[in-house]
PDB file of N, CA and C in Angstrom:
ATOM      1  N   UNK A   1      65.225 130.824   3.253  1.00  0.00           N
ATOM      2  CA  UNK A   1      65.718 129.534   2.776  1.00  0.00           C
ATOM      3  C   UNK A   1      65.520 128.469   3.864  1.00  0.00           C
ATOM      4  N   UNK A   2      65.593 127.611   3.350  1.00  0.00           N
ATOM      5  CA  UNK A   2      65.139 126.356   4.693  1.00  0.00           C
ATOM      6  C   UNK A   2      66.609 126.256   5.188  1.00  0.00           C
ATOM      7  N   UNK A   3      66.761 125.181   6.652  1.00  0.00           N
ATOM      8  CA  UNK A   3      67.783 125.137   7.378  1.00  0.00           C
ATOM      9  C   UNK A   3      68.047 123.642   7.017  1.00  0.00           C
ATOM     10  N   UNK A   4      69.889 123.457   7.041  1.00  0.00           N
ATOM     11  CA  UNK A   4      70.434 122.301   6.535  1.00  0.00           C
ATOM     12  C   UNK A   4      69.598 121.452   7.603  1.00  0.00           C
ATOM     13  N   UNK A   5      68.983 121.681   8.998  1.00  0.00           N
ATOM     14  CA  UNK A   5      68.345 120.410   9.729  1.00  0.00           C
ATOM     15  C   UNK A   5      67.092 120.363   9.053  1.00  0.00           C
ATOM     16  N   UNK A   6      66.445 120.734   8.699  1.00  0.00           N
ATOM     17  CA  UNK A   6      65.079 120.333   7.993  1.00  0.00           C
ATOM     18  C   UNK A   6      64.910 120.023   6.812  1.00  0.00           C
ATOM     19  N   UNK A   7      65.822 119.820   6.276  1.00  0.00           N
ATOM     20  CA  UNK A   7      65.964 119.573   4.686  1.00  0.00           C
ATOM     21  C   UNK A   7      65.675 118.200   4.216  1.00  0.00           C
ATOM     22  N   UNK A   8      65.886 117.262   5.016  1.00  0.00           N
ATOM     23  CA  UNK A   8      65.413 115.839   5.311  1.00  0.00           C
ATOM     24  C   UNK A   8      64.976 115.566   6.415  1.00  0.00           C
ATOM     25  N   UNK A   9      63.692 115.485   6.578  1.00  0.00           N
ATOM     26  CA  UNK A   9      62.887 115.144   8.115  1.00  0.00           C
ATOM     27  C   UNK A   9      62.819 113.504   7.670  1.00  0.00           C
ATOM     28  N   UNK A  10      62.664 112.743   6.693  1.00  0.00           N
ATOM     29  CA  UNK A  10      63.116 111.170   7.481  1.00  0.00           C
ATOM     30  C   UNK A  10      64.138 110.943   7.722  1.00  0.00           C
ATOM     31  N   UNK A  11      65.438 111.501   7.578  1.00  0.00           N
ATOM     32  CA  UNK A  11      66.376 110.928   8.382  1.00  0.00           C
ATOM     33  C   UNK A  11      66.413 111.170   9.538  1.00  0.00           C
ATOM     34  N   UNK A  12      65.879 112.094  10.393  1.00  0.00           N
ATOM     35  CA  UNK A  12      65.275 112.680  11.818  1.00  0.00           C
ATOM     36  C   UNK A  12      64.382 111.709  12.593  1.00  0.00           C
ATOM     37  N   UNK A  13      63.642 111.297  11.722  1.00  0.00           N
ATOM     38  CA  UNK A  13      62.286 110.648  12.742  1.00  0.00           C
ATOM     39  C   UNK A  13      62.335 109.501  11.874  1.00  0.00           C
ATOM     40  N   UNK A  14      62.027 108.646  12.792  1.00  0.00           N
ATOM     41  CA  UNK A  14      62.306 107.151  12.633  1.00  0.00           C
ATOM     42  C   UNK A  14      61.363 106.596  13.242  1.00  0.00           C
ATOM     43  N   UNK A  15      60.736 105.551  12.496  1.00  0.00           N
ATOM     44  CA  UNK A  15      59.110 104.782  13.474  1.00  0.00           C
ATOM     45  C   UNK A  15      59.649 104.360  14.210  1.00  0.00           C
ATOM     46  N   UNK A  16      58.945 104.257  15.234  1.00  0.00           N
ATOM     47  CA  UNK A  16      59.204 103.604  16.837  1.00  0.00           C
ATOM     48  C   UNK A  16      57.942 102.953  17.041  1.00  0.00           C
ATOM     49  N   UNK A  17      57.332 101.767  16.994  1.00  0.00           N
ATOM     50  CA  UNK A  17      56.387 101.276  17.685  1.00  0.00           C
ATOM     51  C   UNK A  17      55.639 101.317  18.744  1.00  0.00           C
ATOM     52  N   UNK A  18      54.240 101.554  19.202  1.00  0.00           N
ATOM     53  CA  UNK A  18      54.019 101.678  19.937  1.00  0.00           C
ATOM     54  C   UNK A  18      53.869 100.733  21.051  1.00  0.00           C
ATOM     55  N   UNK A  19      54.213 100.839  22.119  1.00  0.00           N
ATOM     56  CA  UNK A  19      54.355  99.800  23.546  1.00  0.00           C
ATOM     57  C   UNK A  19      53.366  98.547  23.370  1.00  0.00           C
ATOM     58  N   UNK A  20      53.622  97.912  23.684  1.00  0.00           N
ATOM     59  CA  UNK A  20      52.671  96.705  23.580  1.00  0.00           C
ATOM     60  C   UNK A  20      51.777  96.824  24.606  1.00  0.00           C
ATOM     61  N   UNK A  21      51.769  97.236  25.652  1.00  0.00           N
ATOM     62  CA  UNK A  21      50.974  97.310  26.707  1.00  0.00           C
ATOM     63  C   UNK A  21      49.706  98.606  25.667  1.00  0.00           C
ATOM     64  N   UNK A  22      50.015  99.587  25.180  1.00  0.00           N
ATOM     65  CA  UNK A  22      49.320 100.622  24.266  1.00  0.00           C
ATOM     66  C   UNK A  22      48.399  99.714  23.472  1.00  0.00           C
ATOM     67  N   UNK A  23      49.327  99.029  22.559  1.00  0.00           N
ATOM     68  CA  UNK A  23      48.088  98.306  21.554  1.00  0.00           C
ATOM     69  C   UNK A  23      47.119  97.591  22.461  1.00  0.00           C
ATOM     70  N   UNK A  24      47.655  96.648  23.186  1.00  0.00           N
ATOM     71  CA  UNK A  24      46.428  95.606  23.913  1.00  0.00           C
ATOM     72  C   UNK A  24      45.393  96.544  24.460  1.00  0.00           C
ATOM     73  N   UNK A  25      45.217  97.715  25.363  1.00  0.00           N
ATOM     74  CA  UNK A  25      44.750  98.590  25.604  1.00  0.00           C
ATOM     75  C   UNK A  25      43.815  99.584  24.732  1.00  0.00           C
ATOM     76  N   UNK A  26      43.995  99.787  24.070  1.00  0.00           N
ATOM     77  CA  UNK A  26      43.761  99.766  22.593  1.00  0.00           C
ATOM     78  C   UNK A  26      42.678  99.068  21.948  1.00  0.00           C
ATOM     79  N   UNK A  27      43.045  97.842  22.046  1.00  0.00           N
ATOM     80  CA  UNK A  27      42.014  96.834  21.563  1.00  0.00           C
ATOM     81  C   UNK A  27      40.996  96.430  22.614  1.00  0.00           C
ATOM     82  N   UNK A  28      41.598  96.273  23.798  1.00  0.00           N
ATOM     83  CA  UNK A  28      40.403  96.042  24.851  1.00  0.00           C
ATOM     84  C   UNK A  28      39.135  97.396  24.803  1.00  0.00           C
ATOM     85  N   UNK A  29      40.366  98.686  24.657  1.00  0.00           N
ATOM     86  CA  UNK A  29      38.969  99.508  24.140  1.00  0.00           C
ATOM     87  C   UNK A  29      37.949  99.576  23.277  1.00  0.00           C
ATOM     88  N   UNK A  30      38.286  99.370  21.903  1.00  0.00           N
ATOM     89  CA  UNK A  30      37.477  98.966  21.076  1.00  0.00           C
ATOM     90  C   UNK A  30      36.769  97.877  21.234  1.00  0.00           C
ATOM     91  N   UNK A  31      36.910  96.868  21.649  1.00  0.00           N
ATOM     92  CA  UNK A  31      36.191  95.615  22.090  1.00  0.00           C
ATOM     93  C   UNK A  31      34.941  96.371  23.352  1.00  0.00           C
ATOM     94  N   UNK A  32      35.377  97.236  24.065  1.00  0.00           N
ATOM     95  CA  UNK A  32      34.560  97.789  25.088  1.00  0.00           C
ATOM     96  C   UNK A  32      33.446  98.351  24.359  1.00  0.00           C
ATOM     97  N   UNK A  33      33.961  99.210  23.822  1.00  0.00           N
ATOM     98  CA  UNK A  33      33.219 100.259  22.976  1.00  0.00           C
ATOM     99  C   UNK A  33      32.125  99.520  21.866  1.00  0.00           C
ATOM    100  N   UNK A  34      32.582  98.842  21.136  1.00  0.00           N
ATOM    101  CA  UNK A  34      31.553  98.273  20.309  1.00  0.00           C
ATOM    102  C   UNK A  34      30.884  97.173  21.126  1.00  0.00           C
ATOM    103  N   UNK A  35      30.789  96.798  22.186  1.00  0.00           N
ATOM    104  CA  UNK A  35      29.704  95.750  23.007  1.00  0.00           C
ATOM    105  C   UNK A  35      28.657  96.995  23.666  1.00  0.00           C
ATOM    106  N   UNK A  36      29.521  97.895  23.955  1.00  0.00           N
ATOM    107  CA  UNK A  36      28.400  98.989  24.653  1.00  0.00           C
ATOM    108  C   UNK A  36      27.807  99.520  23.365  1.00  0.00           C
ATOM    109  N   UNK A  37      28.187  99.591  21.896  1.00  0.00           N
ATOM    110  CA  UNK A  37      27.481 100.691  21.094  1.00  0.00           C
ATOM    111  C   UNK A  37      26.432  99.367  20.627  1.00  0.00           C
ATOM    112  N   UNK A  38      26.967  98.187  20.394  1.00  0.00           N
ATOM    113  CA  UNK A  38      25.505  96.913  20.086  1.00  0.00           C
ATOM    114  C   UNK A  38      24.586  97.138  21.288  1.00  0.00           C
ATOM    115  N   UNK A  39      24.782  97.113  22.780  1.00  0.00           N
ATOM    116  CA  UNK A  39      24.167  97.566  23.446  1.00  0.00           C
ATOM    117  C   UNK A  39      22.933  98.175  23.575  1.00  0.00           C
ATOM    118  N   UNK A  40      23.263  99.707  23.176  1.00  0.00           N
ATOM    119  CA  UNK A  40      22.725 100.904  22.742  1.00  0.00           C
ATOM    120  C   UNK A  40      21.790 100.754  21.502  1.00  0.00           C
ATOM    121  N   UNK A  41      22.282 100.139  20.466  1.00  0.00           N
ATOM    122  CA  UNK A  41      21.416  99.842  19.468  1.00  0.00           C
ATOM    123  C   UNK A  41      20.379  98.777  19.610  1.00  0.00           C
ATOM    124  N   UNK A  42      20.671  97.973  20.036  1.00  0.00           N
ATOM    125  CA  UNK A  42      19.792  96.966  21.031  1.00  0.00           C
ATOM    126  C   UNK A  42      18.490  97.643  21.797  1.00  0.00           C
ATOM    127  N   UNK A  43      19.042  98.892  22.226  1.00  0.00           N
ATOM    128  CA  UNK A  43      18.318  99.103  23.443  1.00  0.00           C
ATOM    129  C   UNK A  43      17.303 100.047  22.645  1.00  0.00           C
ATOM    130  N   UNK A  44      17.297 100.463  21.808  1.00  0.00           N
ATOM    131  CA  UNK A  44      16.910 101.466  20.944  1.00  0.00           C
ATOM    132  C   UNK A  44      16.050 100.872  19.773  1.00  0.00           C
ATOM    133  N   UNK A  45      16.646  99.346  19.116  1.00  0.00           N
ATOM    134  CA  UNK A  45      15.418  98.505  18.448  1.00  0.00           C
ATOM    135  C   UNK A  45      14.374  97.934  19.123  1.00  0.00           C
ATOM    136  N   UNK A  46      14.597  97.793  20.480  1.00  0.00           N
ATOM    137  CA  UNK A  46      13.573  97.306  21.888  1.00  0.00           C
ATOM    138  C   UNK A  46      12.835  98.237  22.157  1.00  0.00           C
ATOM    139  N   UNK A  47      12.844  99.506  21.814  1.00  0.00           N
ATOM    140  CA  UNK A  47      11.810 100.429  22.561  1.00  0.00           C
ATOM    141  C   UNK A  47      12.239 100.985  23.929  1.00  0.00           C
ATOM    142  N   UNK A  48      13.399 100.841  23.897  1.00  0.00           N
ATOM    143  CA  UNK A  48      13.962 100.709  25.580  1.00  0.00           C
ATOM    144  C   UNK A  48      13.402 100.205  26.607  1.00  0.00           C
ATOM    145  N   UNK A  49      13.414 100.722  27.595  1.00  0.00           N
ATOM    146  CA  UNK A  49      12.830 100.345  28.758  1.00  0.00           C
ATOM    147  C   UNK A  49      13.531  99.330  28.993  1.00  0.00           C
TER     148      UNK A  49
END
């Protein structure tokens, strides 16, 4: 049989947001990441070199 604590897991866990310092971080990555992957594709419609 299940246990009276697991019988409702949303009243247990509750959203908590993540840090603001996380998101900005976050986004600076993706901003990183897609200038290096245009980059790459760039470098790859050029023939490289």
């Amino acid at each position: 049989m299940e246990n009276e604590e697991n019988a409702n897991p949303q009243e247990e866990t509750k959203y908590v947001p993540r840090p603001v310092w996380q998101v900005w971080c976050a986004r600076i990555g993706l901003v990183v990441f897609l200038i290096l992957l245009a980059l790459y594709f760039r470098n790859i419609a050029f023939g490289g070199a």
